[in-house]
C-alpha atoms as a PDB file:
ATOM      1  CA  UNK A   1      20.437  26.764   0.339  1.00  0.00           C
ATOM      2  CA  UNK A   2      21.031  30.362  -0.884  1.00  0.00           C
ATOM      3  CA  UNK A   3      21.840  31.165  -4.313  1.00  0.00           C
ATOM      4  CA  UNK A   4      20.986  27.682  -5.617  1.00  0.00           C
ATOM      5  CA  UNK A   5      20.537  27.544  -9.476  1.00  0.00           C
ATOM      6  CA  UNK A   6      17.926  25.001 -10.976  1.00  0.00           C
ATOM      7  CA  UNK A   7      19.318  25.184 -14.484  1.00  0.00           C
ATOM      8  CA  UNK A   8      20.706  22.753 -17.255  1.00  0.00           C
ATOM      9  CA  UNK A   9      22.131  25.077 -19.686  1.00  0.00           C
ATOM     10  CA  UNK A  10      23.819  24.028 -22.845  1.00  0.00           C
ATOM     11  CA  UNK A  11      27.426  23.986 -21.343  1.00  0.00           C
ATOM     12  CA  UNK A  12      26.627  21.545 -18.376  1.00  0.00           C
ATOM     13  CA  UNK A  13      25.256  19.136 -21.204  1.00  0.00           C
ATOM     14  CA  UNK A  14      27.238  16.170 -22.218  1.00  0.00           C
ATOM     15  CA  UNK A  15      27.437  16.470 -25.254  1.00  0.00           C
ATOM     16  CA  UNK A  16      30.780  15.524 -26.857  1.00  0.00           C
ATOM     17  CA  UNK A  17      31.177  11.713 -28.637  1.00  0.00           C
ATOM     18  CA  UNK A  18      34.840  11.606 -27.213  1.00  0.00           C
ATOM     19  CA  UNK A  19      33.959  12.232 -23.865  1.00  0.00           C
ATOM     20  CA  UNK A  20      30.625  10.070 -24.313  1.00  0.00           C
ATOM     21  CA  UNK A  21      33.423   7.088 -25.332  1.00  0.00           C
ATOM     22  CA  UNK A  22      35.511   8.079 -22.505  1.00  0.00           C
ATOM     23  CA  UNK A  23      33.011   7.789 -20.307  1.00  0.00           C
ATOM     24  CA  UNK A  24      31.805   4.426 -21.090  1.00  0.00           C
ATOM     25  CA  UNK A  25      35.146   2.701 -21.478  1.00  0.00           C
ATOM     26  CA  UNK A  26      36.964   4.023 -18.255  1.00  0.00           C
ATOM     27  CA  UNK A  27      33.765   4.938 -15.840  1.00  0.00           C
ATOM     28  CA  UNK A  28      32.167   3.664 -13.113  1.00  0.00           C
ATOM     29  CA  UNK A  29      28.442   3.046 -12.485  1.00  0.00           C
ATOM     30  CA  UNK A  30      25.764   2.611  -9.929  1.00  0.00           C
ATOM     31  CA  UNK A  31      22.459   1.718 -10.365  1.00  0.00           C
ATOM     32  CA  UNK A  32      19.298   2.313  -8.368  1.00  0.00           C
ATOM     33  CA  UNK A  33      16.395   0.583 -10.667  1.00  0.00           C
ATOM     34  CA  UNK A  34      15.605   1.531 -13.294  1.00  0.00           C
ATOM     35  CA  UNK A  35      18.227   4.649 -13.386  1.00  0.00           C
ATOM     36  CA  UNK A  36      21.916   3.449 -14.066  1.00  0.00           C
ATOM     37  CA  UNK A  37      24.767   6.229 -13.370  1.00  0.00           C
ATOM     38  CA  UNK A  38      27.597   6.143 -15.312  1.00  0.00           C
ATOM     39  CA  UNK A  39      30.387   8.542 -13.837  1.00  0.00           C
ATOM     40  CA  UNK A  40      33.490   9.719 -14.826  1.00  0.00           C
ATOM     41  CA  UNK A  41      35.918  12.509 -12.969  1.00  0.00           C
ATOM     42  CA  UNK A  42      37.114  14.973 -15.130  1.00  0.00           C
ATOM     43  CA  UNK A  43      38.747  18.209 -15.275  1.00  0.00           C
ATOM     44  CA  UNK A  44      35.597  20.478 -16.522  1.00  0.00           C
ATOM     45  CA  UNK A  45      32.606  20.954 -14.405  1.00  0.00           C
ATOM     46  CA  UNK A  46      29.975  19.063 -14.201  1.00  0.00           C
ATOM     47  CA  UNK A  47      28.224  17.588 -17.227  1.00  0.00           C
ATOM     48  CA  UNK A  48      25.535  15.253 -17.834  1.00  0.00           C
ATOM     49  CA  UNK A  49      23.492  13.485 -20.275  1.00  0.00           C
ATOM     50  CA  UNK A  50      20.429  11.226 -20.770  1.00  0.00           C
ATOM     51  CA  UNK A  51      19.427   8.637 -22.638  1.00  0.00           C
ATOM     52  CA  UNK A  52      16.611   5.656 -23.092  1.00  0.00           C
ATOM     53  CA  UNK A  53      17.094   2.679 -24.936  1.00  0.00           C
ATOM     54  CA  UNK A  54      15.566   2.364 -27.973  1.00  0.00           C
ATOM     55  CA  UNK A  55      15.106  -1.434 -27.249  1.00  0.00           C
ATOM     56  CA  UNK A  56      13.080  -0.977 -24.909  1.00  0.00           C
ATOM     57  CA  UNK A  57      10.531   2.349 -26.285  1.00  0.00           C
ATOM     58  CA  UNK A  58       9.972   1.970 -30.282  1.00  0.00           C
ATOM     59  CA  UNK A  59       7.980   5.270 -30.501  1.00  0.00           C
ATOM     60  CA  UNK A  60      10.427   8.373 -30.581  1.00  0.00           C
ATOM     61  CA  UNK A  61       7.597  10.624 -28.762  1.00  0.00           C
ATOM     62  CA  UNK A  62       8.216   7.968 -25.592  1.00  0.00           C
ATOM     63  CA  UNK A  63      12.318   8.227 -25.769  1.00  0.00           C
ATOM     64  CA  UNK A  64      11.849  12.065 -25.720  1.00  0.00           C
ATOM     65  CA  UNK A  65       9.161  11.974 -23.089  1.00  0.00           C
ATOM     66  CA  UNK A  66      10.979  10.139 -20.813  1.00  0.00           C
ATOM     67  CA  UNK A  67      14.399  11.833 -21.651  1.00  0.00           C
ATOM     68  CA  UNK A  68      12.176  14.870 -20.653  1.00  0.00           C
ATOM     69  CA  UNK A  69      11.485  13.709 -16.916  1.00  0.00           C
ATOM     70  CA  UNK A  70      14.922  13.002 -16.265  1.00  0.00           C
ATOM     71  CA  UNK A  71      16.276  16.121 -17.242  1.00  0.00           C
ATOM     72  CA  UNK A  72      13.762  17.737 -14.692  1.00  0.00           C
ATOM     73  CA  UNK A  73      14.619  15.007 -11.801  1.00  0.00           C
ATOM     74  CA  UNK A  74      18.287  15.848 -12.368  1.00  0.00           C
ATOM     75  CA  UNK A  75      17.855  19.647 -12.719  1.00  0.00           C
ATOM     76  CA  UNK A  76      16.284  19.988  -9.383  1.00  0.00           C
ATOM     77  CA  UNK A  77      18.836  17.428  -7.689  1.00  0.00           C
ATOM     78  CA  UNK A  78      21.835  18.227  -9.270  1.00  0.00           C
ATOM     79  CA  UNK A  79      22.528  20.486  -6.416  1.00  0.00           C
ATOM     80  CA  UNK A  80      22.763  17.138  -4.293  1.00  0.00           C
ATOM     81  CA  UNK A  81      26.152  17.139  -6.034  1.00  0.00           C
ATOM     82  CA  UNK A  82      27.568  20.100  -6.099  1.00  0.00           C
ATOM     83  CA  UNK A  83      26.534  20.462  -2.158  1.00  0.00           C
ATOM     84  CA  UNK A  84      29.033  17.439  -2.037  1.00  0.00           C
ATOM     85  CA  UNK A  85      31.783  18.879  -4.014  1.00  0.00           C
ATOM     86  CA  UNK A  86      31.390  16.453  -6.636  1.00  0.00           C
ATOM     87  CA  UNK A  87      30.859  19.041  -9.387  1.00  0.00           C
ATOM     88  CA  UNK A  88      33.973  18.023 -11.351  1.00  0.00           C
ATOM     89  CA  UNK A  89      32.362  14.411 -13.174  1.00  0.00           C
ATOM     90  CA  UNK A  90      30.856  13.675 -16.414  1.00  0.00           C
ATOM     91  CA  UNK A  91      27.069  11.888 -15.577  1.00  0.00           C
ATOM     92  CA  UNK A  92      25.339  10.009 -18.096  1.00  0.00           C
ATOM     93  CA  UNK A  93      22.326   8.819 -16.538  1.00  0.00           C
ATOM     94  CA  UNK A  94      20.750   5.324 -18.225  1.00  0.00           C
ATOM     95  CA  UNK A  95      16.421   4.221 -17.961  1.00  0.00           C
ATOM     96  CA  UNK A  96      16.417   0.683 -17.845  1.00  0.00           C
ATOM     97  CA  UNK A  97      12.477  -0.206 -17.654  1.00  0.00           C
ATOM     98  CA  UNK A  98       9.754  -0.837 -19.639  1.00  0.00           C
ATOM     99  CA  UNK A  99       7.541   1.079 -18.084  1.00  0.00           C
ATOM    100  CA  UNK A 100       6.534   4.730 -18.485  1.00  0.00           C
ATOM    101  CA  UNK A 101       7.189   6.681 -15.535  1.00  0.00           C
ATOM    102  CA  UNK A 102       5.589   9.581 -14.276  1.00  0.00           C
ATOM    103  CA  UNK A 103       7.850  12.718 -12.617  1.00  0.00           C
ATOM    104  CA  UNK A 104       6.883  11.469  -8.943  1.00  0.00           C
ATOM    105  CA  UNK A 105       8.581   8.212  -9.636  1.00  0.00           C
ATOM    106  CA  UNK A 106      11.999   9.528 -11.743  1.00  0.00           C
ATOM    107  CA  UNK A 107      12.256  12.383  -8.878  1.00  0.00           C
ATOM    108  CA  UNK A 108      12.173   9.894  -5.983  1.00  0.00           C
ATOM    109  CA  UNK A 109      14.970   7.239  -8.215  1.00  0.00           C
ATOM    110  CA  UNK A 110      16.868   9.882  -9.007  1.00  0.00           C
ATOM    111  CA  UNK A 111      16.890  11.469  -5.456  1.00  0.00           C
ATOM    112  CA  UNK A 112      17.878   7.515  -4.600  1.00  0.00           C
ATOM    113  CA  UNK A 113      21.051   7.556  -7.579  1.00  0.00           C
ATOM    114  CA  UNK A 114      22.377  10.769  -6.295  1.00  0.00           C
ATOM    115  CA  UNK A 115      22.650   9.542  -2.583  1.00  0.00           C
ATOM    116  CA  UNK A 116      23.559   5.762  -3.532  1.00  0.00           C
ATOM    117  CA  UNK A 117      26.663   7.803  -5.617  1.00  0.00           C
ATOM    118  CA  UNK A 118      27.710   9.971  -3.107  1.00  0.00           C
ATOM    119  CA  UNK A 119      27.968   7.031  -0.103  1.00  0.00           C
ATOM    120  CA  UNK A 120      30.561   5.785  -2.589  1.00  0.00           C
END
């Protein structure tokens, strides 16, 4: 576990609405409630994104807040992944509750995502 780097810098961010489309239309998903994976192998390194339904979380400060805790959850298990040599996917990961969490909760389902993914 040497030389393990918590970050999410701006070039491991998914970002780009052609590879957003992409990875909706020809991905794969698993879900571990309420987080939903969708994953994609690519050619770049790995990339991710977040979002929260707007359906389900009117207020914008909620969305963010939310969006917030993932990011963390995935920044400090990301290296689940690339432990696994599965560092060459585009991730958007999906909240599918109604329910606030708190960082407990989105660390433990994430934890769960990551290792439901890799058994596939």
């Amino acid at each position: 576990m040497e030389n393990e780097r918590y970050t999410y810098n701006k070039a491991e961010k998914l970002k780009s609405q052609k590879a957003i489309e992409q990875l909706f239309t020809e991905g794969r998903s698993v879900s571990a409630y309420p987080l939903r994976l969708v994953y994609l192998k690519t050619d770049s390194n790995l990339k991710a994104g977040v979002s929260v339904s707007k359906r389900n979380f009117k207020r914008a400060v909620d969305r963010i807040r939310i969006k917030r805790l993932m990011r963390e959850a995935y920044r400090l298990n990301k290296n689940m992944l690339l432990n696994n040599n599965r560092s060459n996917y585009s991730f958007m990961i999906l909240y599918n509750s109604k329910d606030m969490p708190d960082f407990n909760f989105m660390d433990t389902k994430m934890k769960a995502l990551f290792t439901k993914f890799l058994a596939q």
